[in-house]
N, C-alpha and C. Protein backbone atom coordinates (compact mmCIF):
# COMPACT_ATOMS: atom_id res chain seq x y z
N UNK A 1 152.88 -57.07 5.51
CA UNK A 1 151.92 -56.01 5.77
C UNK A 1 151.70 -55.86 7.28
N UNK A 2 151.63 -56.90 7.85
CA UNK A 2 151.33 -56.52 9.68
C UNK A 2 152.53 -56.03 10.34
N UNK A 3 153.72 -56.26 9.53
CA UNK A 3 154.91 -55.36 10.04
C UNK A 3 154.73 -53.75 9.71
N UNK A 4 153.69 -53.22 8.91
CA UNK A 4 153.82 -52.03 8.81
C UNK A 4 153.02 -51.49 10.05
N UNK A 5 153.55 -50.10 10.87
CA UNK A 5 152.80 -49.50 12.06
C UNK A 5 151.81 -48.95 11.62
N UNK A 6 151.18 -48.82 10.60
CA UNK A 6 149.79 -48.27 9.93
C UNK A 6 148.64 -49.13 10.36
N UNK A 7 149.28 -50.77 10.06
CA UNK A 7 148.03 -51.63 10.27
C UNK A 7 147.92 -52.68 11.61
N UNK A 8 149.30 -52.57 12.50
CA UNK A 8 149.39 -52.87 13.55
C UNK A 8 148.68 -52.74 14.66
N UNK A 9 147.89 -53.58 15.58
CA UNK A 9 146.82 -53.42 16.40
C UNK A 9 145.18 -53.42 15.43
N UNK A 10 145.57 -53.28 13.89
CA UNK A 10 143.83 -54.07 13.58
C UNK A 10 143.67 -55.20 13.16
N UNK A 11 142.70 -55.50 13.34
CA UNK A 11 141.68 -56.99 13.35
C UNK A 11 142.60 -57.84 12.31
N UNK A 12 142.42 -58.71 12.05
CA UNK A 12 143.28 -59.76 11.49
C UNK A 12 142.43 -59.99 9.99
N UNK A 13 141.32 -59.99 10.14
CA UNK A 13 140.09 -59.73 9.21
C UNK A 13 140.18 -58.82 8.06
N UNK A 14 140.79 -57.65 9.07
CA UNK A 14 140.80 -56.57 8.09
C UNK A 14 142.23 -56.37 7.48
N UNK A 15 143.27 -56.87 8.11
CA UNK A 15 144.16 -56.80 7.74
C UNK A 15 144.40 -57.70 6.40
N UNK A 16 143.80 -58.98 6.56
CA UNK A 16 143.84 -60.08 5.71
C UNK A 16 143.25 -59.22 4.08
N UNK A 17 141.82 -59.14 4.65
CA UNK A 17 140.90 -58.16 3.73
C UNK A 17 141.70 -57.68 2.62
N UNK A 18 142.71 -56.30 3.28
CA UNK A 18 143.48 -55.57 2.81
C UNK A 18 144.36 -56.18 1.66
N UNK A 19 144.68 -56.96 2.46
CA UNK A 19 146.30 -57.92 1.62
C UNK A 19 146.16 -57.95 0.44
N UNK A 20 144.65 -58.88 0.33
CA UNK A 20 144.12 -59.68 -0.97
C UNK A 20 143.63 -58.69 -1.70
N UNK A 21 143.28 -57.54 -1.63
CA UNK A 21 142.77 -56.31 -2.16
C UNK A 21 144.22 -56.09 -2.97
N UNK A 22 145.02 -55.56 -2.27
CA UNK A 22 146.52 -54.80 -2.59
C UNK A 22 146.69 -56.01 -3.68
N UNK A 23 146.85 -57.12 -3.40
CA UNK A 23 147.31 -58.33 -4.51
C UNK A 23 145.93 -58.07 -6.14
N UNK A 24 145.58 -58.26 -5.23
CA UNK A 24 144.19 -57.92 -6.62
C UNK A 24 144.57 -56.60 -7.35
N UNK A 25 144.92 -55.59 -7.29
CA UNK A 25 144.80 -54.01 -7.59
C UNK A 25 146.23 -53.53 -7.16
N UNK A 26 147.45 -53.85 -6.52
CA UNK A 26 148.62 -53.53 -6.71
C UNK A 26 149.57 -54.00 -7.85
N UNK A 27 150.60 -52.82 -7.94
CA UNK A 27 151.29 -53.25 -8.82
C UNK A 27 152.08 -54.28 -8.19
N UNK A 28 152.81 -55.39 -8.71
CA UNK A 28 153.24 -56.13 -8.39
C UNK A 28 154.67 -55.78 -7.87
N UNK A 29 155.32 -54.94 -8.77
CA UNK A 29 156.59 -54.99 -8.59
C UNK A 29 156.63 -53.54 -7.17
N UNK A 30 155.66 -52.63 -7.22
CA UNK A 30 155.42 -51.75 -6.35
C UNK A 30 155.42 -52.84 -4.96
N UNK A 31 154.26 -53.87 -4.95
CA UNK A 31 154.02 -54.69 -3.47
C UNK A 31 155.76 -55.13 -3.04
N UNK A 32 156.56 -55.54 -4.29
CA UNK A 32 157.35 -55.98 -3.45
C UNK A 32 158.64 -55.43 -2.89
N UNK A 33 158.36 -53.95 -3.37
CA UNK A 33 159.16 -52.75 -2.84
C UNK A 33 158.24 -52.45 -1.76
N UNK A 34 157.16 -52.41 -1.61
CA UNK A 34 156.49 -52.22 -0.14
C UNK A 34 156.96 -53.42 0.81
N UNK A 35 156.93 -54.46 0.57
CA UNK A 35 157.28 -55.48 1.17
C UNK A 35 158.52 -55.42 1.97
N UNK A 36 159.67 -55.12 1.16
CA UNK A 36 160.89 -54.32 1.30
C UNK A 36 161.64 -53.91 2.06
N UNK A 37 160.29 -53.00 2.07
CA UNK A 37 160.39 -51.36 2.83
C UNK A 37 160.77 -50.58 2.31
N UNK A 38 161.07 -50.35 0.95
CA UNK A 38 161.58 -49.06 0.29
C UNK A 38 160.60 -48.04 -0.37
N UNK A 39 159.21 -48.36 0.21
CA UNK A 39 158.07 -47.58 -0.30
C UNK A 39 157.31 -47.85 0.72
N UNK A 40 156.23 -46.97 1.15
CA UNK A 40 155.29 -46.54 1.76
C UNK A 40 154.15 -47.27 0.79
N UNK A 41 152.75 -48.22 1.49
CA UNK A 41 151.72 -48.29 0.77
C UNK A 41 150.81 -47.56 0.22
N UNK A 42 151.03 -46.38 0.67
CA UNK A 42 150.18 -45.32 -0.59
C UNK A 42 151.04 -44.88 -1.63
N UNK A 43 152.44 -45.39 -1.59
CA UNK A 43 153.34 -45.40 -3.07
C UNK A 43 152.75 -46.55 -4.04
N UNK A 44 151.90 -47.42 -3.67
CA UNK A 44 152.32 -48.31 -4.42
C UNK A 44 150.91 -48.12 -5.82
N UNK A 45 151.24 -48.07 -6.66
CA UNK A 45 150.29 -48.15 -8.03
C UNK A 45 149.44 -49.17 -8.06
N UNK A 46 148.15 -48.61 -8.04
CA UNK A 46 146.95 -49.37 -8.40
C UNK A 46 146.42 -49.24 -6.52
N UNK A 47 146.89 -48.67 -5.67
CA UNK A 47 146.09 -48.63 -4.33
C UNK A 47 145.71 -46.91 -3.98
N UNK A 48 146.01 -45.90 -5.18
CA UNK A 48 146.18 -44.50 -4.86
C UNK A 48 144.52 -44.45 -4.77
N UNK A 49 144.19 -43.25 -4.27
CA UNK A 49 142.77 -42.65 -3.87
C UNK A 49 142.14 -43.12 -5.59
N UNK A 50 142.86 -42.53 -6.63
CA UNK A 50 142.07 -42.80 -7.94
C UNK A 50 141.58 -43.62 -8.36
N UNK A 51 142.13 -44.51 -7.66
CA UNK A 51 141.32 -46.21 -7.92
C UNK A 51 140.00 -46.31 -7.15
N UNK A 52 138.87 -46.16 -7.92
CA UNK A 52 137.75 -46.10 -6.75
C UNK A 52 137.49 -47.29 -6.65
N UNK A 53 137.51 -48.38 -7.74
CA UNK A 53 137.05 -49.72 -7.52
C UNK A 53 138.18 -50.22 -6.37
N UNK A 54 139.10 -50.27 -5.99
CA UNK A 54 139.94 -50.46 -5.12
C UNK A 54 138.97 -49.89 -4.00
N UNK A 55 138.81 -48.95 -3.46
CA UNK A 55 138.62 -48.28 -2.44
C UNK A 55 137.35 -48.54 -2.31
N UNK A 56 136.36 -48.83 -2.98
CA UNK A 56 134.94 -49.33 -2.79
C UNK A 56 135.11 -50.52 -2.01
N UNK A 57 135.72 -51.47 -2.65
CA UNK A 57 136.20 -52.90 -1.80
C UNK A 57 136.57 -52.60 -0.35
N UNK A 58 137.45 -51.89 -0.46
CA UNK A 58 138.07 -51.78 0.57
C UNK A 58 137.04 -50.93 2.04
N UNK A 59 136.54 -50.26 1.29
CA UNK A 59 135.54 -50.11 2.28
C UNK A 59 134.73 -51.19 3.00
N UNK A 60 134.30 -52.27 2.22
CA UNK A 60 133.80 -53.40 2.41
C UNK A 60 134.68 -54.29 3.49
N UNK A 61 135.82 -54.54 3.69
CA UNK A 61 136.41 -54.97 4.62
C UNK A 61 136.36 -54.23 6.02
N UNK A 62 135.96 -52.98 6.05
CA UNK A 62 135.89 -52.55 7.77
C UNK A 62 134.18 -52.75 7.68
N UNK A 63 133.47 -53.62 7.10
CA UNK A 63 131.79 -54.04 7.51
C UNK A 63 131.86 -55.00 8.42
């Protein structure tokens, strides 16, 4: 994930934050095509806008 230029230059906190979120609420086999590189992290299932419980959390990591 800190190899992607999306999250490069933020906090380590939030980056971490993120990770464990995506592991919690990503698809698995999606993370490890993100991992990859053959997908973009808003490809990956279970992190799209529709997941609000995802995105509630995740708000919680830039506090």
């Amino acid at each position: 994930m800190r190899k992607d230029p999306e999250v490069q230059g933020l906090p380590d906190t939030y980056v971490t934050c993120m990770a464990d979120l995506a592991m919690k609420y990503g698809d698995k086999k999606d993370l490890r095509r993100y991992i990859d590189g053959a997908i973009k992290s808003d490809d990956v299932k279970g992190l799209t806008p529709s997941n609000k419980r995802f995105w509630n959390e995740a708000d919680k990591c830039v506090q």
